[in-house]
N, C-alpha and C. Protein backbone atom coordinates (compact mmCIF):
# COMPACT_ATOMS: atom_id res chain seq x y z
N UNK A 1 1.38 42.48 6.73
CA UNK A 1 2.06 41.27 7.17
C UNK A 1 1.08 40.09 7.16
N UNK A 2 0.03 40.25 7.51
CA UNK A 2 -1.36 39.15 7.62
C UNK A 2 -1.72 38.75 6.41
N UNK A 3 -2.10 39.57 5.19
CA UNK A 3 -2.36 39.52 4.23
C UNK A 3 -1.08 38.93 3.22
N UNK A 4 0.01 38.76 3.98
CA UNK A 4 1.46 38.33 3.19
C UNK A 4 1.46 36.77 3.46
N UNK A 5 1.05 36.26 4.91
CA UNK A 5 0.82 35.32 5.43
C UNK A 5 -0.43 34.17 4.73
N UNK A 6 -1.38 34.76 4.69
CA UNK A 6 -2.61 34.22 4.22
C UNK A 6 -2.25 33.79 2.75
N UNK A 7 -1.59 35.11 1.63
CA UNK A 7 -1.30 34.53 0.00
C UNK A 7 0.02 33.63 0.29
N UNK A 8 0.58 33.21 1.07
CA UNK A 8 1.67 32.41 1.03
C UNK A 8 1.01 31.45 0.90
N UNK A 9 0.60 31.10 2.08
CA UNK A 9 -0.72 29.97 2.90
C UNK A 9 -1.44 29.65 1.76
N UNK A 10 -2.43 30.43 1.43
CA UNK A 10 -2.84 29.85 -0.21
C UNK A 10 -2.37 28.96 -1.35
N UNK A 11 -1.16 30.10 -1.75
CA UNK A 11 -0.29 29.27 -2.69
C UNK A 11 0.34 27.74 -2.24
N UNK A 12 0.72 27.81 -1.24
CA UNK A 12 0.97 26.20 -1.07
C UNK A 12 0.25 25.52 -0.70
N UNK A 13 -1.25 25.93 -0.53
CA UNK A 13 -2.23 24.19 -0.49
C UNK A 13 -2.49 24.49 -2.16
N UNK A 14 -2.31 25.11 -2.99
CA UNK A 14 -2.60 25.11 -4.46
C UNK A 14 -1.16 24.46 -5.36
N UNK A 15 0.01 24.39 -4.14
CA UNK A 15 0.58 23.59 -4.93
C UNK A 15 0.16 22.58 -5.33
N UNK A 16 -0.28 21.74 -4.29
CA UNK A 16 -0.64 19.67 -4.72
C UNK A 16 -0.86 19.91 -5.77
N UNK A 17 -2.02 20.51 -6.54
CA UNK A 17 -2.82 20.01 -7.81
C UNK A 17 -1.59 20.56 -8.44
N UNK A 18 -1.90 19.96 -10.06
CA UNK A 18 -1.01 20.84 -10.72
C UNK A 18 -1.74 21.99 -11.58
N UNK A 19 -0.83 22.92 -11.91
CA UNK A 19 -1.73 24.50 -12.72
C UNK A 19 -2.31 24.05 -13.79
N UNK A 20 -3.49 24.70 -13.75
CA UNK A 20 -4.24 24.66 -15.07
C UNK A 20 -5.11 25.84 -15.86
N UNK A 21 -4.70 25.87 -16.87
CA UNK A 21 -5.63 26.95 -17.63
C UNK A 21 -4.99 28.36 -16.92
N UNK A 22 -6.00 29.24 -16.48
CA UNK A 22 -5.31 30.31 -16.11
C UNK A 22 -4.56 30.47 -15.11
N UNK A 23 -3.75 29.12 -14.27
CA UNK A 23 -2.97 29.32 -13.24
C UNK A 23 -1.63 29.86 -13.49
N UNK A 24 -1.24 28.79 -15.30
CA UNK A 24 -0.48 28.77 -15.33
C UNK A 24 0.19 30.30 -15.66
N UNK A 25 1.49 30.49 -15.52
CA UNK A 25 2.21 31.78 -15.22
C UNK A 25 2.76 32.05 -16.32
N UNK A 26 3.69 30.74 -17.42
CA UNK A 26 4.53 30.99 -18.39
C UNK A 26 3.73 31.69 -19.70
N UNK A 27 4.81 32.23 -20.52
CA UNK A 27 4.27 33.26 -21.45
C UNK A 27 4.12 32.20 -22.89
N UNK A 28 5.32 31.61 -22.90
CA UNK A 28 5.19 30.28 -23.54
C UNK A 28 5.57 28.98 -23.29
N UNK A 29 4.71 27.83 -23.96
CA UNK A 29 5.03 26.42 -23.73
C UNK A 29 4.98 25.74 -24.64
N UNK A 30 5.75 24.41 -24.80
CA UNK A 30 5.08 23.79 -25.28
C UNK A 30 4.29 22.69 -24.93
N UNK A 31 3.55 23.03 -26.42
CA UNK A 31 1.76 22.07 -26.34
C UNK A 31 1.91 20.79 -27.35
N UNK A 32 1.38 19.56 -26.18
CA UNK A 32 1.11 18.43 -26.57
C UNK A 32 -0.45 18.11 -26.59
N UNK A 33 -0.52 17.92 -27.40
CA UNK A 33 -2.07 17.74 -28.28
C UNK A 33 -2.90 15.85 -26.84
N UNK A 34 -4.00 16.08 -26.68
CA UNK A 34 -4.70 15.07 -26.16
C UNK A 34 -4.00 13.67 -26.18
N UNK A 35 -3.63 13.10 -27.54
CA UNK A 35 -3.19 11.42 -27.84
C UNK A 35 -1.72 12.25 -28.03
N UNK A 36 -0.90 13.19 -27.29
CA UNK A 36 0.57 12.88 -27.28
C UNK A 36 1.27 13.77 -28.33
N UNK A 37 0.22 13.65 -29.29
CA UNK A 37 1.59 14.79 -30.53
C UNK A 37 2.11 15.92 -30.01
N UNK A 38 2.77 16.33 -30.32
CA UNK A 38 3.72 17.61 -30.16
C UNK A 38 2.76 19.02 -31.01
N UNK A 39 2.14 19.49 -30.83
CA UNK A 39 1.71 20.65 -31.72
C UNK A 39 2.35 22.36 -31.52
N UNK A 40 3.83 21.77 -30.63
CA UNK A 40 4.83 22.94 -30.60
C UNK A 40 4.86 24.22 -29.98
N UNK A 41 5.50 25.22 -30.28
CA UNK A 41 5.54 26.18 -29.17
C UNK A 41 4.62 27.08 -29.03
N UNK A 42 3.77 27.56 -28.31
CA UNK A 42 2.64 28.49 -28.61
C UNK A 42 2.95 29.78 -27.25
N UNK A 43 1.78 30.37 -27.30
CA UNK A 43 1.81 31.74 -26.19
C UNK A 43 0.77 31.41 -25.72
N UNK A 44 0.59 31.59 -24.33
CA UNK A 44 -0.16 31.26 -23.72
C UNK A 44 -1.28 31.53 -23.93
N UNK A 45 -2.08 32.65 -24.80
CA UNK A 45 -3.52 32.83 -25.48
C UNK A 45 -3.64 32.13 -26.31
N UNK A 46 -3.12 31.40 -27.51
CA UNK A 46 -2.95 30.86 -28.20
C UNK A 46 -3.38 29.21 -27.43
N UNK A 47 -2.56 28.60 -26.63
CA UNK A 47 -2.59 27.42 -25.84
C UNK A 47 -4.04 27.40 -25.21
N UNK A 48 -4.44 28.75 -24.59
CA UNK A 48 -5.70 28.75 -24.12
C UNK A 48 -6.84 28.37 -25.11
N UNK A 49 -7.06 29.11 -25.69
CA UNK A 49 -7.61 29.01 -27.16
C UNK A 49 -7.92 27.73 -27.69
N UNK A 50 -6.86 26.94 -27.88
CA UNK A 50 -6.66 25.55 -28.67
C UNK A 50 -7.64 24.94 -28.15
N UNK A 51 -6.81 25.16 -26.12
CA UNK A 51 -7.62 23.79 -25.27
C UNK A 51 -9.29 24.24 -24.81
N UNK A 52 -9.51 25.28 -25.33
CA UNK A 52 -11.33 25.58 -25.26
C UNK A 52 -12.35 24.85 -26.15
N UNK A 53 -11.27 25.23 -27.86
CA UNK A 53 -11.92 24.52 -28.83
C UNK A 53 -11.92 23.22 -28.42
N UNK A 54 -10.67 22.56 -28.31
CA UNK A 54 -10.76 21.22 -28.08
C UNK A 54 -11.69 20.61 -26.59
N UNK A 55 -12.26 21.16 -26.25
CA UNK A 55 -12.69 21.14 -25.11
C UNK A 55 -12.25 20.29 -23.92
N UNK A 56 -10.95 20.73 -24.09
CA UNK A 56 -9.90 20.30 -23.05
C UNK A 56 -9.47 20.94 -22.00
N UNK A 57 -8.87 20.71 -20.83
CA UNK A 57 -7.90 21.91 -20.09
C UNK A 57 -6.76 21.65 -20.72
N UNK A 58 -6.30 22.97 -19.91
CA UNK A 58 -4.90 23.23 -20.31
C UNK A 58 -3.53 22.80 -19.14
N UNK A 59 -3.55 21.80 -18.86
CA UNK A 59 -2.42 21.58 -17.78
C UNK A 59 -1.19 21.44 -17.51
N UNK A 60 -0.56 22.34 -17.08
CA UNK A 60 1.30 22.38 -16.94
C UNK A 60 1.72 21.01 -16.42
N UNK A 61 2.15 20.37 -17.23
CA UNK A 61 2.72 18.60 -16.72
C UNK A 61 4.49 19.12 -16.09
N UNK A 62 5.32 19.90 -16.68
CA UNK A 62 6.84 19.93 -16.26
C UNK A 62 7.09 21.86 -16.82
N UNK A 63 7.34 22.31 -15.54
CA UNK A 63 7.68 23.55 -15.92
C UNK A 63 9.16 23.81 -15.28
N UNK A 64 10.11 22.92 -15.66
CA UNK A 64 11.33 23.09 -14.54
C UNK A 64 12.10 22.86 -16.54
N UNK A 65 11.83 22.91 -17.86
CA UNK A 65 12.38 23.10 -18.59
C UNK A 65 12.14 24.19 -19.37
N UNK A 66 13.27 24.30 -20.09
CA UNK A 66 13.58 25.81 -20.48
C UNK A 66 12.35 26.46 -21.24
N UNK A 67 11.06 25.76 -22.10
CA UNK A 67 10.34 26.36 -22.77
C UNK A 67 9.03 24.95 -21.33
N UNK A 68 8.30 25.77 -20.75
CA UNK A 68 7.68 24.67 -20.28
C UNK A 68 6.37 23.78 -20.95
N UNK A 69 6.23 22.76 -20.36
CA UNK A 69 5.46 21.59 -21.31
C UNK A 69 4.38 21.60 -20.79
N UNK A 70 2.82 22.04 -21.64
CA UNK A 70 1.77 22.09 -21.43
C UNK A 70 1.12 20.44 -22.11
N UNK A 71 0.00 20.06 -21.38
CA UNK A 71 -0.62 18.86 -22.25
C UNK A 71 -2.26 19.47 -22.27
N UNK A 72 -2.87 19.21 -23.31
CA UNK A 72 -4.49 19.12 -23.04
C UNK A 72 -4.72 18.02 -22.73
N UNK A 73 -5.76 18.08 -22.28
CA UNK A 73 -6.13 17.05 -21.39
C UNK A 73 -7.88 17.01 -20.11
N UNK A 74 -8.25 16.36 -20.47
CA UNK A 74 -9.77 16.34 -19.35
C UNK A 74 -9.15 16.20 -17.91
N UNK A 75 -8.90 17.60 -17.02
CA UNK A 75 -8.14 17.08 -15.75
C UNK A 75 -9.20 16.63 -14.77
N UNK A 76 -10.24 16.98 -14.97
CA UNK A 76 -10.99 15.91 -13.63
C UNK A 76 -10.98 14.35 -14.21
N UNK A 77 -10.99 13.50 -15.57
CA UNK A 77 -10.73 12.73 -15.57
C UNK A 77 -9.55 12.24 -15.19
N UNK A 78 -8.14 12.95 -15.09
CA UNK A 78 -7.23 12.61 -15.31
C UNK A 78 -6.75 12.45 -13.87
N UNK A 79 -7.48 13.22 -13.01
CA UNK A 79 -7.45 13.34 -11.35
C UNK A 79 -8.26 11.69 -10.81
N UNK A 80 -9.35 11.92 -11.67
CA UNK A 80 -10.06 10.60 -10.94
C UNK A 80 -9.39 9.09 -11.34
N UNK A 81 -8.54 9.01 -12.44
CA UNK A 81 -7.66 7.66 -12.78
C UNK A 81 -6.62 8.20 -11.98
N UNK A 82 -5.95 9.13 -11.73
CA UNK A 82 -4.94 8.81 -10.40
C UNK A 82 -5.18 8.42 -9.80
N UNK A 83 -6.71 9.43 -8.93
CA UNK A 83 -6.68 8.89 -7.71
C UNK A 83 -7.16 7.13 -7.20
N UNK A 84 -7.88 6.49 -8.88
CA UNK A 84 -8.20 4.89 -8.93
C UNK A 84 -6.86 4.30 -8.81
N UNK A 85 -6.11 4.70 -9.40
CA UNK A 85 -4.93 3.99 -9.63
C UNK A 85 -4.08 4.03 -8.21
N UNK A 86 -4.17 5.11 -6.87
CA UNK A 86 -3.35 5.14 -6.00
C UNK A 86 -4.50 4.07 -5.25
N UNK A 87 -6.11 4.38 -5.09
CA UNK A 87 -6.46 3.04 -4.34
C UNK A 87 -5.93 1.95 -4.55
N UNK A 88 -6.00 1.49 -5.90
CA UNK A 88 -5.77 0.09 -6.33
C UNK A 88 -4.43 -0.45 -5.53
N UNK A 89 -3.54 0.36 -5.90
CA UNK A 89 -2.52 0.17 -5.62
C UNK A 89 -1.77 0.25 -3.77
N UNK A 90 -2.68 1.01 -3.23
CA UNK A 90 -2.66 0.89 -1.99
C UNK A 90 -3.79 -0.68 -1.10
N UNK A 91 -4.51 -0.91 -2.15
CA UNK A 91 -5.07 -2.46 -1.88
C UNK A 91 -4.30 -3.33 -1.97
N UNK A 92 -3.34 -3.26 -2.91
CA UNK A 92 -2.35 -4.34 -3.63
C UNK A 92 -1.57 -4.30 -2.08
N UNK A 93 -1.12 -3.25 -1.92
CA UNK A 93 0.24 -3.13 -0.58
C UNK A 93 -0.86 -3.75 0.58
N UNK A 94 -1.82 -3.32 0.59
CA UNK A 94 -2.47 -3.90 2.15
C UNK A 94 -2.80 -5.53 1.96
N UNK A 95 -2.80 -5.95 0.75
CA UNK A 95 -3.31 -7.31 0.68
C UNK A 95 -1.47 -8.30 0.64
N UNK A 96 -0.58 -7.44 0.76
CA UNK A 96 0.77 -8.09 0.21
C UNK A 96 2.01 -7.68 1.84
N UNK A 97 0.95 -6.98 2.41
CA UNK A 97 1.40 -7.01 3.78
C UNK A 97 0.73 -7.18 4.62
N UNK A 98 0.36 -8.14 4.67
CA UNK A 98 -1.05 -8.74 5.83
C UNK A 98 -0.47 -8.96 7.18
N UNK A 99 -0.96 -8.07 7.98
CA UNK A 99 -0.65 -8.13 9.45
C UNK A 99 -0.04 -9.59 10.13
N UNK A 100 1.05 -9.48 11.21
CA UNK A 100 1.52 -10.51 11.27
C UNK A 100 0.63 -10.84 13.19
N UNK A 101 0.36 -11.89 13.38
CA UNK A 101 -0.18 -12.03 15.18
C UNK A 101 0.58 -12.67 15.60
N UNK A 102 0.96 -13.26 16.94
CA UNK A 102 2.21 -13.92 17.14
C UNK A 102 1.34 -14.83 18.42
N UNK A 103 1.71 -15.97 18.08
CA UNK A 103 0.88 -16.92 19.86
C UNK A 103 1.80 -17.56 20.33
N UNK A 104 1.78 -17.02 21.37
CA UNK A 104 3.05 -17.47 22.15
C UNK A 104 2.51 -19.11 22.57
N UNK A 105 2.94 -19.97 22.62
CA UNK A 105 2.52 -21.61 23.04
C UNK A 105 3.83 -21.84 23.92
N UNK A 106 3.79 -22.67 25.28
CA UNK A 106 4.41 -23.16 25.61
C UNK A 106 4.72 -25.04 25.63
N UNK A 107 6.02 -26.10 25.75
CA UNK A 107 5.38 -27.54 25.37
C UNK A 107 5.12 -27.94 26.44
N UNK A 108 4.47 -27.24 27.27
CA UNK A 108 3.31 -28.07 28.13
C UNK A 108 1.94 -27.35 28.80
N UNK A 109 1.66 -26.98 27.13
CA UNK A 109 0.65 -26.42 27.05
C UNK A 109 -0.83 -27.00 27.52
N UNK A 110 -1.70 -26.83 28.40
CA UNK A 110 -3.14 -27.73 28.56
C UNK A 110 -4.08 -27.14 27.35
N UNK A 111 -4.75 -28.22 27.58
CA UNK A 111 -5.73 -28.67 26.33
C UNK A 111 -6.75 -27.59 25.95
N UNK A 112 -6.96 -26.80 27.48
CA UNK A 112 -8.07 -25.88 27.34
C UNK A 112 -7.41 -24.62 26.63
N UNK A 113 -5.91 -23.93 27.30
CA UNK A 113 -5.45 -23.02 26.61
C UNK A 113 -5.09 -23.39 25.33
N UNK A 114 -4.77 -24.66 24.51
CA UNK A 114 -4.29 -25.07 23.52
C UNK A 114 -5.63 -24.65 22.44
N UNK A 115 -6.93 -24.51 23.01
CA UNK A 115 -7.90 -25.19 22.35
C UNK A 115 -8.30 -23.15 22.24
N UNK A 116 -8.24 -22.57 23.31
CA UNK A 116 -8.62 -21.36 23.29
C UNK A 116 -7.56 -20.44 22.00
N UNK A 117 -6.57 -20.79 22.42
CA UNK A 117 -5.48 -20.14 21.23
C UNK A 117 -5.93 -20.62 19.71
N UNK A 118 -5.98 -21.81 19.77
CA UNK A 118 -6.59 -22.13 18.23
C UNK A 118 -7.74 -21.42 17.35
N UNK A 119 -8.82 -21.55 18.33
CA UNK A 119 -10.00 -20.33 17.69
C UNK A 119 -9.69 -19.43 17.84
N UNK A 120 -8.67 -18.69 18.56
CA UNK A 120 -8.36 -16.92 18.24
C UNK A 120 -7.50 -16.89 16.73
N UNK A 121 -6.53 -18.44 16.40
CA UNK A 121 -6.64 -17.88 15.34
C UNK A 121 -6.66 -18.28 14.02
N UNK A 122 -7.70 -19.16 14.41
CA UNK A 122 -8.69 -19.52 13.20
C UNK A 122 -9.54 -17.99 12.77
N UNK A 123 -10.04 -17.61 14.13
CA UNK A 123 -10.95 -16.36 13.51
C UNK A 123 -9.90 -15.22 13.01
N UNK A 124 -8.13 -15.35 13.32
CA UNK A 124 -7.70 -13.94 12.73
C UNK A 124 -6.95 -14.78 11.27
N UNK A 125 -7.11 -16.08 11.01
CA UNK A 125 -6.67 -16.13 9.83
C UNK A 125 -7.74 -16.23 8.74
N UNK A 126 -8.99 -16.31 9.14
CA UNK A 126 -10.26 -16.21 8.33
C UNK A 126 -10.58 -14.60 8.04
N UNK A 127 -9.63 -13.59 8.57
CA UNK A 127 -9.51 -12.16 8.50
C UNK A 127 -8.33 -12.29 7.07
N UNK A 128 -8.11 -12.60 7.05
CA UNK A 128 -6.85 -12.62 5.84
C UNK A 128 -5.19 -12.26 6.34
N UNK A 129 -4.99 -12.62 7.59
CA UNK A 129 -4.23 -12.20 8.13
C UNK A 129 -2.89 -13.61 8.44
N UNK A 130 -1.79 -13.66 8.70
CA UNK A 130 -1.00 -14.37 8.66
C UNK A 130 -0.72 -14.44 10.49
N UNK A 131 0.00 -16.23 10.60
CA UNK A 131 0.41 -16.23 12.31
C UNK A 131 1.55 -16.49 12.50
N UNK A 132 1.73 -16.58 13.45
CA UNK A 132 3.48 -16.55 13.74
C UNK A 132 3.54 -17.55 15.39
N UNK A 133 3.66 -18.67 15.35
CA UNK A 133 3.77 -19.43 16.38
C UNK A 133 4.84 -19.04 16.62
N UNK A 134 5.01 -19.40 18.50
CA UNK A 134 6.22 -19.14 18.94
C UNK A 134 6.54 -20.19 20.21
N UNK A 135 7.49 -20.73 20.38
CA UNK A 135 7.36 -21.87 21.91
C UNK A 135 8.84 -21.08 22.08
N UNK A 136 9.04 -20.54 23.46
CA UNK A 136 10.20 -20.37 24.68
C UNK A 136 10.33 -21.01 25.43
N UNK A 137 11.74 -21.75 25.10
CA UNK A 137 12.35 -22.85 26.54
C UNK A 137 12.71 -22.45 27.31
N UNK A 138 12.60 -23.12 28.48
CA UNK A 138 13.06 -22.19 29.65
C UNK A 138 13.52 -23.12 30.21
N UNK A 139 14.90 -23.18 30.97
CA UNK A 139 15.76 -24.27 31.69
C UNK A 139 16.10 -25.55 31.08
N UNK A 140 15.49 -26.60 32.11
CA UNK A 140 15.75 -28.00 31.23
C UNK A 140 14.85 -27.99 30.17
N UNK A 141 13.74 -27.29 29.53
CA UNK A 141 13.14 -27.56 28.95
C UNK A 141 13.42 -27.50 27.34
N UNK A 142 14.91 -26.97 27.54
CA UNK A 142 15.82 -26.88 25.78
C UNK A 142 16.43 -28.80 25.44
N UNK A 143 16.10 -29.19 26.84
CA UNK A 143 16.70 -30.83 26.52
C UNK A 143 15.11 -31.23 25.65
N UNK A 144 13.68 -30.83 25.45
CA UNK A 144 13.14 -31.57 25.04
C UNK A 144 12.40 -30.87 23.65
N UNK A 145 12.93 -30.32 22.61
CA UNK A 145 12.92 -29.61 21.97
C UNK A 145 11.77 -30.29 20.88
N UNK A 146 11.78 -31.51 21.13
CA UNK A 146 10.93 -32.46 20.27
C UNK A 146 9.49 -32.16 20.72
N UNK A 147 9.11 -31.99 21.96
CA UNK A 147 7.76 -31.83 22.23
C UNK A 147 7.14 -30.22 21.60
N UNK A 148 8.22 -30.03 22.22
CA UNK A 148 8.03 -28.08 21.58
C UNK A 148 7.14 -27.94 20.33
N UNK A 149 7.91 -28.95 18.80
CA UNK A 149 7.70 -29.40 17.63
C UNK A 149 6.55 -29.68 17.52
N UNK A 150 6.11 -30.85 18.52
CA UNK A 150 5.38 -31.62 18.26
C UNK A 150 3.42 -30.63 18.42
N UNK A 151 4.13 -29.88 19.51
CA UNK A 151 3.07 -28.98 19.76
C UNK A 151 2.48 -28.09 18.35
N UNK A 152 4.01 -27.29 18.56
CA UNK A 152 3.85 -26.52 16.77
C UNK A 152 2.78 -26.84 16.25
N UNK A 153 3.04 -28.66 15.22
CA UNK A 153 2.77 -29.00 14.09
C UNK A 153 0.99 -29.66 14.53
N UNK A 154 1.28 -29.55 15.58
CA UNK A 154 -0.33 -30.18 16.33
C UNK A 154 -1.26 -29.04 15.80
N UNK A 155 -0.85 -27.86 16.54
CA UNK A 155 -1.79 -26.66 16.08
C UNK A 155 -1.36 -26.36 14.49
N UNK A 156 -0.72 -26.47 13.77
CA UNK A 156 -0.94 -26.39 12.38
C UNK A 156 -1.83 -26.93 11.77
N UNK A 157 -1.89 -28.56 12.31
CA UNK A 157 -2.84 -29.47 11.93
C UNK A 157 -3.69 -29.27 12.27
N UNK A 158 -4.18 -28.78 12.65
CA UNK A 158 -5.56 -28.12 13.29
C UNK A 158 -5.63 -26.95 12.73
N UNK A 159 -5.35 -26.31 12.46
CA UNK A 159 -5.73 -25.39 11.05
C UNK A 159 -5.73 -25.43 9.67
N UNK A 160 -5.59 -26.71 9.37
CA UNK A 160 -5.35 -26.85 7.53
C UNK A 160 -6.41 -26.67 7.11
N UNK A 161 -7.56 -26.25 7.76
CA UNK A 161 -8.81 -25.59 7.04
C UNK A 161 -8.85 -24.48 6.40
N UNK A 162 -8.16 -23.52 7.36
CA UNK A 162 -7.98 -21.98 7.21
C UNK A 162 -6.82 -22.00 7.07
N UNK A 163 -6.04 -22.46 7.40
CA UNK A 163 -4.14 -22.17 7.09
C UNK A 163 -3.27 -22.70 6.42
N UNK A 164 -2.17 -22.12 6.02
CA UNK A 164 -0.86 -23.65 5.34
C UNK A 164 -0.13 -23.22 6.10
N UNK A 165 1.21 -23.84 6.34
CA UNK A 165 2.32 -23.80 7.10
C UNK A 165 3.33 -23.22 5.92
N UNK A 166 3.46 -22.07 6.04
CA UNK A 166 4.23 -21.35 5.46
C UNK A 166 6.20 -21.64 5.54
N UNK A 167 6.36 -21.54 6.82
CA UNK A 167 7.67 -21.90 7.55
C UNK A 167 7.57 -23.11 8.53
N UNK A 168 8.30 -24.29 8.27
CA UNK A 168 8.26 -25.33 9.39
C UNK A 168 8.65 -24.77 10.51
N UNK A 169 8.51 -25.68 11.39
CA UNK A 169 9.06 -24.92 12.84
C UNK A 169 10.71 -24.96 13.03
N UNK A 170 11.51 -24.09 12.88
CA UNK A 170 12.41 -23.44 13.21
C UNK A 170 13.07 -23.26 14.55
N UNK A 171 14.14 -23.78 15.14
CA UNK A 171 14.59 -23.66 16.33
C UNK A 171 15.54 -22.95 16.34
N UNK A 172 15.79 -21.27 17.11
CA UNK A 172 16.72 -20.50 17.08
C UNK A 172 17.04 -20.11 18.65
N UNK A 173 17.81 -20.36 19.48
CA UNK A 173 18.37 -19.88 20.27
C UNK A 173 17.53 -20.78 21.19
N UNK A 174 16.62 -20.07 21.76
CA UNK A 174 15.67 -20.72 22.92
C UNK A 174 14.20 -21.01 22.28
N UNK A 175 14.31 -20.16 21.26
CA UNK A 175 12.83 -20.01 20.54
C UNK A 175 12.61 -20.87 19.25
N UNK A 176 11.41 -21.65 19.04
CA UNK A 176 10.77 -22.33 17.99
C UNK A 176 9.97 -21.48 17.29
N UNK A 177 9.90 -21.35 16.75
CA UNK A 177 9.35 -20.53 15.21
C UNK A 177 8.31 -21.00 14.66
N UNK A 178 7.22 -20.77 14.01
CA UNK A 178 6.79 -21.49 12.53
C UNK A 178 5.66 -20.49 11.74
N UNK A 179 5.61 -20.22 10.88
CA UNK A 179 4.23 -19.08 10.29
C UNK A 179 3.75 -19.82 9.69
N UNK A 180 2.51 -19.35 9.96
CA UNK A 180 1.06 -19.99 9.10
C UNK A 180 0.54 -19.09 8.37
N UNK A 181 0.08 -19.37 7.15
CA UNK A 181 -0.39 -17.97 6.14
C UNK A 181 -2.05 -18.55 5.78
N UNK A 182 -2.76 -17.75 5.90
CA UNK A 182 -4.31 -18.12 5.52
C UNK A 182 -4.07 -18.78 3.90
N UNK A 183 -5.41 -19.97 3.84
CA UNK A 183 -5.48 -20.29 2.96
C UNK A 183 -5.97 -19.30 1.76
N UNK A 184 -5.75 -18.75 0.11
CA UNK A 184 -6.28 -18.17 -0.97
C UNK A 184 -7.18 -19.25 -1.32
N UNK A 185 -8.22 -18.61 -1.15
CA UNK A 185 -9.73 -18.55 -2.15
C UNK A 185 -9.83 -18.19 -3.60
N UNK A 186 -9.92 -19.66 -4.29
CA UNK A 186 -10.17 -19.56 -5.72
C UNK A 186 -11.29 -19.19 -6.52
């Protein structure tokens, strides 16, 4: 029973990769030559054979069709451009979803908290990171919706070093809005 456990266990961390050379199981496949040609149906000594001379592996690309499809191929090269190609591409997603921060401002904000919020995020938009102003009215303070604004666009202006104003300020319900996105470096 232990020993049934353990070759299960095996076989499925040996799924991820895919089979190669002597993993593979089928009796025949077909073989696609290095640059793609078709060099047709062979037996698996035969396939072995080819991809030695050629000093290739032998790697099962699709075995879910009726004769399955072997490619030669250099698989540690072919492992190391995946795995370049999933960094790259996981840089692309982290640089195209840049964390969002949110500063809450109220419009009668003092000068010192006004001034403290600003360098927190000057230093998180010099991170490459995007902001998200926010002003909440509370009571009479929806009659003066203009100062709210005025605050906003104050601290925007005070970041056109490091920031653009992505979204003007926005008034929805009780809440003023506006995002700032770090400036791109040419």
């Amino acid at each position: 029973m232990y020993s049934l456990f353990l070759w299960r266990c095996f076989n499925i961390a040996k799924e991820k990769d895919m089979p190669i050379n002597e993993q593979i199981r089928a009796r025949q496949m077909l073989v696609i030559g290095p640059n793609g040609e078709q060099l047709g149906i062979k037996s698996k000594d035969e396939a072995l054979t080819l991809a030695s001379y050629a000093g290739f592996d032998l790697v099962l690309i699709n075995d879910k069709a009726e004769n399955p499809v072997c490619k030669l191929m250099d698989y540690n090269k072919f492992k190391y451009e995946k795995k370049k190609k999933l960094k790259e591409s996981q840089k692309k997603q982290k640089e195209n979803n840049a964390e969002t921060k949110e500063y809450r401002l109220s419009p009668n904000i003092d000068v010192h908290d006004f001034n403290t919020k600003l360098n927190n995020a000057k230093k998180y938009l010099e991170k490459g990171h995007k902001i998200k102003l926010t002003i909440r009215f509370k009571g009479r303070e929806m009659q003066f919706t203009d100062k709210g604004k005025e605050v906003l666009l104050r601290f925007a202006e005070s970041l056109n070093d490091v920031g653009t104003i992505e979204s003007a300020p926005v008034l929805d319900g009780r809440n003023m809005m506006a995002m700032i996105s770090p400036v791109k470096n040419k």
